[in-house]
Protein backbone atom coordinates (compact mmCIF):
# COMPACT_ATOMS: atom_id res chain seq x y z
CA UNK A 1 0.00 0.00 0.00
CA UNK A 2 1.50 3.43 -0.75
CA UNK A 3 1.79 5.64 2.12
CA UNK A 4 1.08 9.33 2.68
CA UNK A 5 4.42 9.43 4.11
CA UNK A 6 5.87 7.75 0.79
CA UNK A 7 4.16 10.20 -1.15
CA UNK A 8 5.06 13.20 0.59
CA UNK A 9 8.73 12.37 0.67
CA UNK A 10 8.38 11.49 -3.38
CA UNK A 11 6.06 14.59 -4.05
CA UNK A 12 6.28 16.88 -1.44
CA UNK A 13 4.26 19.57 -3.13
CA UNK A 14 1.45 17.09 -4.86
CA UNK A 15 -0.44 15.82 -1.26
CA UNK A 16 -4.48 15.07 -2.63
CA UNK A 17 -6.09 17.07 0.25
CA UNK A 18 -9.80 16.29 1.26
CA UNK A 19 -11.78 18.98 -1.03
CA UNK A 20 -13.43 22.02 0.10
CA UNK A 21 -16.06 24.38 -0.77
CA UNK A 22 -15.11 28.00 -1.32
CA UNK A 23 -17.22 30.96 -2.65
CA UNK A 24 -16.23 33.64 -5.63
CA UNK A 25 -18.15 36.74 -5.66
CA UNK A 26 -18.64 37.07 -9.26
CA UNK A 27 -21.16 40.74 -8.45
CA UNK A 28 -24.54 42.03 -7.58
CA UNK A 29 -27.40 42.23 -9.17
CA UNK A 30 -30.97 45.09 -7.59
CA UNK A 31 -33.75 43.09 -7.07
CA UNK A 32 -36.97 43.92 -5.46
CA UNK A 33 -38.83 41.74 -2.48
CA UNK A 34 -40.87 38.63 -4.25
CA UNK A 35 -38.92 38.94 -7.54
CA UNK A 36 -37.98 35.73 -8.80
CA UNK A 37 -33.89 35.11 -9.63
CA UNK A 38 -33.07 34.77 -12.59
CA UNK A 39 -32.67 32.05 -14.92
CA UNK A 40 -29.78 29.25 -14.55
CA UNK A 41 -29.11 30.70 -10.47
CA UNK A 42 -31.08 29.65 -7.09
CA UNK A 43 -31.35 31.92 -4.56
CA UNK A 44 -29.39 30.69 -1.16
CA UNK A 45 -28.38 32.43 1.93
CA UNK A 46 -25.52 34.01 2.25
CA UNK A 47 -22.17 32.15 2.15
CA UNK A 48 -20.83 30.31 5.78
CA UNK A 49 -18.17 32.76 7.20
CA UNK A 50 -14.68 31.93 6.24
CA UNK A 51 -15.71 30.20 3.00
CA UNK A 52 -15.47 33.66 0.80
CA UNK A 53 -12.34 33.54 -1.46
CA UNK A 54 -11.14 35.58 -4.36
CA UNK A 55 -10.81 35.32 -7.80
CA UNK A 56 -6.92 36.00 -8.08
CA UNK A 57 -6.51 33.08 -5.58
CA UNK A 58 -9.00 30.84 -7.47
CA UNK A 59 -7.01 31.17 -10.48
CA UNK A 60 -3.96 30.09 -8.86
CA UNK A 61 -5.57 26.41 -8.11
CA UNK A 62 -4.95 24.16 -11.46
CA UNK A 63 -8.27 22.74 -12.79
CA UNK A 64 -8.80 18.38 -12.96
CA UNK A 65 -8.76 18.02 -16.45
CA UNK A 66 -9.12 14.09 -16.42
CA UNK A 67 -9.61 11.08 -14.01
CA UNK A 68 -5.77 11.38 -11.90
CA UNK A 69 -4.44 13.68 -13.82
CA UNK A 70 -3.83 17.49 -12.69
CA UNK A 71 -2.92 20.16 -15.02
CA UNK A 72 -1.43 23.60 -13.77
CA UNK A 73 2.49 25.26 -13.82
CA UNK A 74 3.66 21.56 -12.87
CA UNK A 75 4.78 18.78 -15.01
CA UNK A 76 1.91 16.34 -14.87
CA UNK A 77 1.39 13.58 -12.55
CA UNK A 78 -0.82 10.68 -12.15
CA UNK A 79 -2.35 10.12 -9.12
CA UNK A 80 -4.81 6.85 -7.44
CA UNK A 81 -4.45 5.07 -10.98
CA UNK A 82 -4.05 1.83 -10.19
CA UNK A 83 -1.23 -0.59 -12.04
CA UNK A 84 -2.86 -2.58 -14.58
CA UNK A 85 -0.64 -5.94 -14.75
CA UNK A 86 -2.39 -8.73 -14.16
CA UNK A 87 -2.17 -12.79 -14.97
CA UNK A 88 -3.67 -16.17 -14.58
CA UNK A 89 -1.52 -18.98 -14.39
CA UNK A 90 -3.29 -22.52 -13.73
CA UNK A 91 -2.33 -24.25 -10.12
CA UNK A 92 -3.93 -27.61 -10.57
CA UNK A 93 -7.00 -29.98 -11.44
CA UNK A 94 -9.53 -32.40 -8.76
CA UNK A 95 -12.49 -33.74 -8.82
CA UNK A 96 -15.07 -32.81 -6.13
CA UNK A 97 -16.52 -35.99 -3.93
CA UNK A 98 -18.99 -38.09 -5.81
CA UNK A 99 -22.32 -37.23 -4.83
CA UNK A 100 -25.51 -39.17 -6.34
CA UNK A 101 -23.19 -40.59 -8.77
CA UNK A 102 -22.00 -37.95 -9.96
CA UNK A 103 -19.02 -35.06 -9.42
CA UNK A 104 -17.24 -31.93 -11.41
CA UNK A 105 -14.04 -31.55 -12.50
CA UNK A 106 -12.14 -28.48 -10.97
CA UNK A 107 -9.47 -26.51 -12.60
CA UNK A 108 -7.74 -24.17 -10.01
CA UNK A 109 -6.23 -20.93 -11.46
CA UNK A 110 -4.15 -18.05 -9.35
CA UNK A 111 -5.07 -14.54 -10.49
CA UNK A 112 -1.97 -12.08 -10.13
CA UNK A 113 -2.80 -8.46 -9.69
CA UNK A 114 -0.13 -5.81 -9.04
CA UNK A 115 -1.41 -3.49 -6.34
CA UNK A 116 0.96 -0.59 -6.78
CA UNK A 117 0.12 2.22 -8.75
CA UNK A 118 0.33 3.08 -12.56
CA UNK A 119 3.54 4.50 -12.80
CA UNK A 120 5.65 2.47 -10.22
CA UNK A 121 9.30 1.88 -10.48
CA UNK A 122 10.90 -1.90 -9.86
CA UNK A 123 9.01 -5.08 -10.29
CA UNK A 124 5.49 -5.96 -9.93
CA UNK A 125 4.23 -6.34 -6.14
CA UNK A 126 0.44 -7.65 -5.80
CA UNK A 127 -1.46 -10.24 -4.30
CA UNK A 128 -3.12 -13.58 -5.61
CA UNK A 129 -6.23 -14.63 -5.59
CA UNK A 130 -7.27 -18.37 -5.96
CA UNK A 131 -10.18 -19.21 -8.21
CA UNK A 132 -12.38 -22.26 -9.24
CA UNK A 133 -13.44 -23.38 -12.77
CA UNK A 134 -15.83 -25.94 -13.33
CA UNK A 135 -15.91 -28.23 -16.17
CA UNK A 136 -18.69 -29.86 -15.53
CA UNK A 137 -19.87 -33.01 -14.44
CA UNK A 138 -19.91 -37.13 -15.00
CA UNK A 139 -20.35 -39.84 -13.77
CA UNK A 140 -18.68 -41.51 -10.89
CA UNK A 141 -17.14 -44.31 -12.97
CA UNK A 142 -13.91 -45.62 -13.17
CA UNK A 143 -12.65 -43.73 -10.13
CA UNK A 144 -9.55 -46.13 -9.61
CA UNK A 145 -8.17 -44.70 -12.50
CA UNK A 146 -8.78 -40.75 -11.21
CA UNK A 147 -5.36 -38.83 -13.38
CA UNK A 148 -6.87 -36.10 -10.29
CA UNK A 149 -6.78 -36.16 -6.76
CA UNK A 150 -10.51 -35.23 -4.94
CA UNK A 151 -11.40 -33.62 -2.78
CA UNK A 152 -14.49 -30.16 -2.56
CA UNK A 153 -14.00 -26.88 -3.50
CA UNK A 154 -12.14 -24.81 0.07
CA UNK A 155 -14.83 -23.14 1.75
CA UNK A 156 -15.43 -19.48 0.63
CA UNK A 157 -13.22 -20.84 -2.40
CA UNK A 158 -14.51 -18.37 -5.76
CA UNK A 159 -15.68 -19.86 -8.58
CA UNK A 160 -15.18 -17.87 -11.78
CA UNK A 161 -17.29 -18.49 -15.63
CA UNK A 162 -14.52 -19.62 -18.29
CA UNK A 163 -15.21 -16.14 -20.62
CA UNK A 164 -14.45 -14.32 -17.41
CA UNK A 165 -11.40 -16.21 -16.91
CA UNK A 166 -10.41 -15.78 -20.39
CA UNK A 167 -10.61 -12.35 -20.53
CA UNK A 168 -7.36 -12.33 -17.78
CA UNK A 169 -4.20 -12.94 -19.93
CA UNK A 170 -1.68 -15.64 -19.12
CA UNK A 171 1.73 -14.53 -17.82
CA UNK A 172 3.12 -14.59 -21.01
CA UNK A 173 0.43 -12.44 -22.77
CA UNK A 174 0.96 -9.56 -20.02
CA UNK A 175 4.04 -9.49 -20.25
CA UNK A 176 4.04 -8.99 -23.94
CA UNK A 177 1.61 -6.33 -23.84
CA UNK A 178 3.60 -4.20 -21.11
CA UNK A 179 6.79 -4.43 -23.34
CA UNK A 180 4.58 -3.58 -26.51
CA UNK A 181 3.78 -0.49 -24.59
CA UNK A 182 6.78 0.29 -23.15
CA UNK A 183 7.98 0.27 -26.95
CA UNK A 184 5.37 2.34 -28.39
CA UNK A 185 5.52 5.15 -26.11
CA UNK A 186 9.47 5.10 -26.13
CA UNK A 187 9.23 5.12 -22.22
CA UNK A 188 8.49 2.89 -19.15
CA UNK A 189 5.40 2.77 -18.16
CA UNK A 190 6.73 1.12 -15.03
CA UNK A 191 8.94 3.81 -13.22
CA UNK A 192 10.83 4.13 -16.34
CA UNK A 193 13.30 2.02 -15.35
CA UNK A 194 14.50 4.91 -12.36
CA UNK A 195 14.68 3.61 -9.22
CA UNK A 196 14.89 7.32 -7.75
CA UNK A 197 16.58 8.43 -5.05
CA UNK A 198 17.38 7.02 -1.85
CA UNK A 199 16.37 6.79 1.94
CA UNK A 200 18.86 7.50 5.32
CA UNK A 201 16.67 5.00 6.79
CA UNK A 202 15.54 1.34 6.17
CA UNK A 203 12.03 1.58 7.00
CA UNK A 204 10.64 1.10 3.16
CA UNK A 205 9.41 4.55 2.77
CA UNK A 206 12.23 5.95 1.09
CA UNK A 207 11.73 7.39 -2.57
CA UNK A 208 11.20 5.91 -6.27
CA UNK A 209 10.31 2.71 -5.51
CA UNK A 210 6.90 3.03 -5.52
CA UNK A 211 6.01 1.21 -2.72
CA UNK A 212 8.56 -0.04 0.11
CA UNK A 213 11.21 2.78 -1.04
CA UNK A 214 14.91 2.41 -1.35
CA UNK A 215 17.08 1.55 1.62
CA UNK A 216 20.81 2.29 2.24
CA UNK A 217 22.24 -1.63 0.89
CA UNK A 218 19.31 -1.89 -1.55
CA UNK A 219 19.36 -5.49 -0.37
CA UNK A 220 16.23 -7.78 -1.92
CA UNK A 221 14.10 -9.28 0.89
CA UNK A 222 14.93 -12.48 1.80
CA UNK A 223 11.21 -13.65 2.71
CA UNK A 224 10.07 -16.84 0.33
CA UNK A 225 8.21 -19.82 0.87
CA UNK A 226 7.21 -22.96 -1.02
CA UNK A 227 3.41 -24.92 -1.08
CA UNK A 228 3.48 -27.94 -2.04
CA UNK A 229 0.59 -28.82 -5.00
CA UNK A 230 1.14 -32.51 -6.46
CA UNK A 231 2.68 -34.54 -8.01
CA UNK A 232 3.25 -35.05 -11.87
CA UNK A 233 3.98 -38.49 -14.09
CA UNK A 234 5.27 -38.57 -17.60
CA UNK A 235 3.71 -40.60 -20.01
CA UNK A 236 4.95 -44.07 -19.77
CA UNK A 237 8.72 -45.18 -21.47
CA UNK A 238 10.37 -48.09 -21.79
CA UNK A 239 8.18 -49.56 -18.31
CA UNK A 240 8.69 -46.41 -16.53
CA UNK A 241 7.04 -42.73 -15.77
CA UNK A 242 9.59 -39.83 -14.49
CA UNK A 243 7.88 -38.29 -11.43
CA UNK A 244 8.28 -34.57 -10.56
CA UNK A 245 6.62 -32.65 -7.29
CA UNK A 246 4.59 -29.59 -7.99
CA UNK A 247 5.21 -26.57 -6.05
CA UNK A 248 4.72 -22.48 -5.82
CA UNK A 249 7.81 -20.67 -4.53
CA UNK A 250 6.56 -17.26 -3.29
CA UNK A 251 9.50 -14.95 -3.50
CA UNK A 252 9.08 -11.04 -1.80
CA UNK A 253 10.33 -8.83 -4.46
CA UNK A 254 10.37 -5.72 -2.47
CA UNK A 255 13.19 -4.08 -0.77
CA UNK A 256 15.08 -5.62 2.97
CA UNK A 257 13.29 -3.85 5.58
CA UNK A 258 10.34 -2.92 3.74
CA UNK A 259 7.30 -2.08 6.14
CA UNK A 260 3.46 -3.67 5.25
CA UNK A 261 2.71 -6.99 3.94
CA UNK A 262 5.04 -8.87 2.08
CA UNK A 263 4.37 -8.35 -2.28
CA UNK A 264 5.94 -10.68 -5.09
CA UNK A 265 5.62 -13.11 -7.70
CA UNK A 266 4.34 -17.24 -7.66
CA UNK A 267 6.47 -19.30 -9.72
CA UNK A 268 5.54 -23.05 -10.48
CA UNK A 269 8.50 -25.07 -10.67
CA UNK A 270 8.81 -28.90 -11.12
CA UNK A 271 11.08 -31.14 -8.59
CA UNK A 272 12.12 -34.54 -10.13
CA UNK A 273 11.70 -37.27 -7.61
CA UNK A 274 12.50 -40.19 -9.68
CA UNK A 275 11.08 -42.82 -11.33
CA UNK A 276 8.40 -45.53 -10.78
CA UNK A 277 7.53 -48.08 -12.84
CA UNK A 278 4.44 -47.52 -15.25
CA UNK A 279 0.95 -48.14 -13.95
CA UNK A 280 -2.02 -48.28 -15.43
CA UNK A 281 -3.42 -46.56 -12.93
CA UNK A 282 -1.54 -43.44 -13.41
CA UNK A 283 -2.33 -41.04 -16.83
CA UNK A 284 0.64 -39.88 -18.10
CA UNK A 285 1.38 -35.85 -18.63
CA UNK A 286 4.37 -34.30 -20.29
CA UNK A 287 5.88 -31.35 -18.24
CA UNK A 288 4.70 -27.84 -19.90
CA UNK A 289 6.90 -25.85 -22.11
CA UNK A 290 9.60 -24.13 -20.57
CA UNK A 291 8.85 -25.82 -17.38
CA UNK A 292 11.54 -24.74 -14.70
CA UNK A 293 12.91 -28.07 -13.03
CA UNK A 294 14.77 -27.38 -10.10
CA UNK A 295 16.38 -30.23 -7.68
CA UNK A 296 15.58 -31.99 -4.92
CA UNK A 297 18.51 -30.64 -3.04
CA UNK A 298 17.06 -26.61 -3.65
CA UNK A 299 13.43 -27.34 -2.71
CA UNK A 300 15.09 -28.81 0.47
CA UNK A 301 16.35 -24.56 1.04
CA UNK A 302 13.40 -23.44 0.63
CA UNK A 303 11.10 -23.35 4.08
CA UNK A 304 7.21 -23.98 3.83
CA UNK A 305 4.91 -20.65 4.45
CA UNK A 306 4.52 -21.89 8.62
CA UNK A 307 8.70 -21.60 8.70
CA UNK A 308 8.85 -18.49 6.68
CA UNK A 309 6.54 -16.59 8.54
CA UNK A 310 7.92 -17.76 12.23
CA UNK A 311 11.20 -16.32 11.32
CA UNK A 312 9.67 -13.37 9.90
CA UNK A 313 10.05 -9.99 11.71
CA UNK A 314 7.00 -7.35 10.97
CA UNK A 315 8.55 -4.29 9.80
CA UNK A 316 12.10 -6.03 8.91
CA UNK A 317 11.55 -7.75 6.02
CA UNK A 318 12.84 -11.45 7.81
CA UNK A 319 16.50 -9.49 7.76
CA UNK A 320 16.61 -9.19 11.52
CA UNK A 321 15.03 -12.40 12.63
CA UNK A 322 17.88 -15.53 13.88
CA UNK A 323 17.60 -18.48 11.59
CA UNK A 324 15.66 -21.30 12.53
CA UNK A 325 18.27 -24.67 13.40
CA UNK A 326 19.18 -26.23 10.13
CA UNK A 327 19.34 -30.17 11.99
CA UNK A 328 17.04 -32.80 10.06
CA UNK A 329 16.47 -36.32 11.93
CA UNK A 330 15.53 -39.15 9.55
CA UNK A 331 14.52 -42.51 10.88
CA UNK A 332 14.06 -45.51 8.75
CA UNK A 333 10.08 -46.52 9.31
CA UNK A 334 9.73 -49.47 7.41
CA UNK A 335 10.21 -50.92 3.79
CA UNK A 336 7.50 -51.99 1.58
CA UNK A 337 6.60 -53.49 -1.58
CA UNK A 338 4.24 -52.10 -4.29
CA UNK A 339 1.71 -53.53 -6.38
CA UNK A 340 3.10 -55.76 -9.41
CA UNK A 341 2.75 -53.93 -12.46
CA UNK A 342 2.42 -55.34 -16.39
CA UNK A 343 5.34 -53.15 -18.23
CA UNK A 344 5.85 -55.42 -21.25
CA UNK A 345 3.88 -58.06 -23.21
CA UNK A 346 5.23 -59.85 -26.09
CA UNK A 347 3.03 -62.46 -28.02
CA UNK A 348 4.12 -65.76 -29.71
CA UNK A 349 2.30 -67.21 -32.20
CA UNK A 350 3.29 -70.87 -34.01
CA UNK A 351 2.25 -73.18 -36.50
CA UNK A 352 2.13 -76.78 -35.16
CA UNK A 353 2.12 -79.38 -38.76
CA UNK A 354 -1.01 -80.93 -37.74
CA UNK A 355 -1.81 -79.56 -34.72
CA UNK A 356 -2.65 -76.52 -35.56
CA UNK A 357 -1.65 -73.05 -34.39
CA UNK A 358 0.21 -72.57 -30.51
CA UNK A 359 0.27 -69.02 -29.07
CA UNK A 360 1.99 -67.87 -25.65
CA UNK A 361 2.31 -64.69 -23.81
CA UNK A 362 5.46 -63.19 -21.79
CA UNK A 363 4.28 -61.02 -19.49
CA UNK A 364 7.02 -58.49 -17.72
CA UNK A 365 5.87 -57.54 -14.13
CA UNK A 366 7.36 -54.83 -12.01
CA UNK A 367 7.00 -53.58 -8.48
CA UNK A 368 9.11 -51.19 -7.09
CA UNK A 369 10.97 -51.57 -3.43
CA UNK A 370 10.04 -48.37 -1.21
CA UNK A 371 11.62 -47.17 2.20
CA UNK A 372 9.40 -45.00 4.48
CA UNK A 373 11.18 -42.70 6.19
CA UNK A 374 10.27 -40.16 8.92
CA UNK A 375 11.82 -36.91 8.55
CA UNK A 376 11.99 -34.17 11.59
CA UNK A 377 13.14 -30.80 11.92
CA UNK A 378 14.61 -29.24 14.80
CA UNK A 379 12.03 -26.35 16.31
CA UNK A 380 15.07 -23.94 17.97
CA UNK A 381 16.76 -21.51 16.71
CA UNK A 382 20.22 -21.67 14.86
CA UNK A 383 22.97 -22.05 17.18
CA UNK A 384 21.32 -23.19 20.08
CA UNK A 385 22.27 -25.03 23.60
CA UNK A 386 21.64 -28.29 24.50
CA UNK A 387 19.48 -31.34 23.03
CA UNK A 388 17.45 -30.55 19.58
CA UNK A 389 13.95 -30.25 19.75
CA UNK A 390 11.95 -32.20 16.80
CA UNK A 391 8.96 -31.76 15.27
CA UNK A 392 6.42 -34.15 14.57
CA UNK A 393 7.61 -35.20 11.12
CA UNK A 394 6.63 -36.11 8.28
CA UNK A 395 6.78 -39.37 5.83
CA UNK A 396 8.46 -39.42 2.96
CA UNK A 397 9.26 -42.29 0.41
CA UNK A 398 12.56 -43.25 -0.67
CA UNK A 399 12.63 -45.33 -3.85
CA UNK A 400 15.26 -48.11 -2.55
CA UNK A 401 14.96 -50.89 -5.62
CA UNK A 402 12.85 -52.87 -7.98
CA UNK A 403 11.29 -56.31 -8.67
CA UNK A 404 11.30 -57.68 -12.33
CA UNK A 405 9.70 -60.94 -13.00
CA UNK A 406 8.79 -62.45 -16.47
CA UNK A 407 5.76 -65.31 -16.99
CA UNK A 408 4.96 -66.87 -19.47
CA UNK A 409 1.12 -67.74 -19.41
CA UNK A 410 -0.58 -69.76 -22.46
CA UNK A 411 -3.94 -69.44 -24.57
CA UNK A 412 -6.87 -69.35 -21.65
CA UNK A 413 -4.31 -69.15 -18.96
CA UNK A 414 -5.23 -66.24 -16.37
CA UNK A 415 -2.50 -63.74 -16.18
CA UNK A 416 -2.00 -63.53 -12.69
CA UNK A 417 1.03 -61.38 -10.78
CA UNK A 418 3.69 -63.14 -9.18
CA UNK A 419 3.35 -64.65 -6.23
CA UNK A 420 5.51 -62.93 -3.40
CA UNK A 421 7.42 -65.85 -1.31
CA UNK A 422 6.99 -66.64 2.51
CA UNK A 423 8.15 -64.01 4.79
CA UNK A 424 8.25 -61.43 2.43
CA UNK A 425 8.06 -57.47 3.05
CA UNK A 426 4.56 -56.00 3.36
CA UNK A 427 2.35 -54.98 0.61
CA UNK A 428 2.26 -50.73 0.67
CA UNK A 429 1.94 -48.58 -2.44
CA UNK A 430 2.71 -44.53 -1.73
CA UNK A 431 -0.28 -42.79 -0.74
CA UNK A 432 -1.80 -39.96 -3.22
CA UNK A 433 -0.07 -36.97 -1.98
CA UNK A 434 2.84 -38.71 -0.75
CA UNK A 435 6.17 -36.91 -0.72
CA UNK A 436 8.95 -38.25 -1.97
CA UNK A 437 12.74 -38.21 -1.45
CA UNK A 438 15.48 -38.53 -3.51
């Protein structure tokens, strides 16, 4: 939110006081009692005391000529216009609970919307606002194969019409259109590219910046989170689907010590997590274009929203809080065998002299080898005395090895899996939602 104090220090001479009435005495007119006034005036009392001006001092005052924009001796200005960059960008798909047989598909979109004003110097600083498409309905059939989790719509979640969502361009589109109009007017309609001038103190209300203002170090704040969303399978190759986590990273683009709320950008980016063999059960999707894939190892530096904001410091941009004990516990929970899986059949056909025609199937089953492991982080502060303190924890699944067996099963012979042998591990497959390690 801009400031009055921002604005002041920017434009010290340009402060949007509340409007007041004043009266010109523009001359006199005779009249006699129970004449009526003339045409285009309406007789009032006389003026409140105090409120009289004068012409001369009238015509000092620069007229509004347009919605924010003043016109006098000064250059001109644009006030209370707000920036018009906005985005959608799509977070994910579910299906709502089946209800009477039947449920909705969900697509859920975030809708980016700078909140600075027209004008602004730096990057883009909004919020984002989740929103709910529907698709429609079906039936409740074939639910073992679901390519999306379910689960309703969050309470007080908005749902949005697909022309209204269309008329919101994608990331890409806005972007395009703010360059084609930085181009055509030969300027910046962003702060053109001026960061302005500086600030003795490192409150974010310093000049030029828009919103936050300039600070001594111009350091970035640090504050960013991730949120997990799901995960993603390729389409199956050679018996096996690559599998990538889904996630936001929310990074603060304003200034270190910038006072208010934190502003910045969403970006999706893809963690790969592996590999599992293919499943029927699984539809297939190739990552987008120009998906960002990041590694395991870098989501791990990035804290969820909970950790960000307990080390965050109101008013310091996260800069003066003490970092949070960087100690992880892992404990091996248990190890587990998935489901068998088909990955390969090859048919054999053969002509018997006499006996007519023989045919045989090799079936290629797979089931992969997980390890559950419990993961904790320490709750202190870095640097601390004495014995960590953990957290509850969380699972996650390590993908430790593989099964491969190969059967062959003749004409009217039922293709069942493998049998596992006495004593073997337990049955588990990885829950929807699971997180996974490398």
């Amino acid at each position: 939110m801009i400031t009055a104090a921002a604005i002041a220090e920017a434009h010290p001479t340009r402060i949007m006081a509340p409007e007041q009435e004043v009266y010109i005495l523009k001359g006199t007119i005779s009249c006699n009692d129970g004449d009526k006034a003339p045409n285009g005036t309406v007789p009032e009392n006389d003026p409140p005391a105090g409120k009289v001006g004068d012409q001369k001092d009238l015509d000092k005052i620069p007229t509004q000529n347009a919605p924010g924009t003043i016109i006098g001796n000064t250059t001109n200005f644009t006030v209370n216009v707000p920036c018009p960059y906005t985005y959608r960008y799509l977070i994910g798909k579910f299906y709502t609970p089946c209800v009477n047989g039947h449920r909705n598909l969900i697509e859920e979109w975030g809708i980016f919307t700078c909140s600075l004003l027209k004008g602004h110097s730096g990057p883009h600083h909004g919020t984002v606002e989740h929103v709910f498409l529907s698709h429609g309905g079906g039936d409740c059939v074939d639910m073992q194969n679901d390519q999306y989790p379910t689960h309703p719509i969050p309470p007080g979640g908005k749902t949005i019409k697909e022309k209204d969502l269309k008329k919101i361009p994608t990331r890409e589109e806005a972007d395009k259109k703010e360059a084609d109009e930085k181009k055509n007017s030969g300027g910046n309609d962003n702060g053109g590219g001026n960061s302005g001038g500086s600030s003795n103190s490192d409150n974010g209300t310093g000049t030029g910046t828009g919103v936050g203002g300039t600070n001594t170090n111009q350091q970035p704040c640090p504050y960013e989170y991730k949120k997990y969303i799901r995960n993603l399978y390729t389409p199956c190759k050679d018996g096996w689907m690559e599998m990538y986590g889904v996630y936001e990273i929310f990074k603060c683009s304003l200034l270190k010590g910038h006072t208010g709320p934190h502003h910045g950008t969403i970006d999706i980016v893809y963690v790969h997590d592996g590999k599992v063999g293919c499943d029927d059960n699984l539809k297939g999707e190739p990552l987008p274009p120009g998906a960002t894939v990041i590694t395991g190892t870098d989501i791990g530096k990035i804290p969820t929203k909970e950790k960000a904001d307990k080390a965050d410091v109101p008013g310091v941009g996260v800069g003066g809080a003490k970092e949070p004990c960087p100690e992880v516990k892992k404990t091996n929970l248990r190890t587990v065998a998935g489901s068998w899986k088909k990955v390969k059949t090859e048919v054999h056909v053969a002509g018997l002299k006499g006996k007519g025609t023989y045919a045989s199937a090799d079936v290629t089953w797979h089931r992969d080898i997980w390890t559950v492991v419990l993961v904790q982080n320490c709750t202190l502060e870095k640097g601390h005395g004495g014995d960590h303190k953990w957290d509850a924890g969380h699972e996650e699944w390590y993908h430790s090895g593989g099964m491969t067996e190969t059967i062959n099963y003749g004409v009217g012979v039922p293709q069942t899996e493998p049998a596992d042998p006495a004593g073997f591990i337990p049955h588990e497959d990885p829950p929807r939602g699971a997180k996974f390690m490398k």
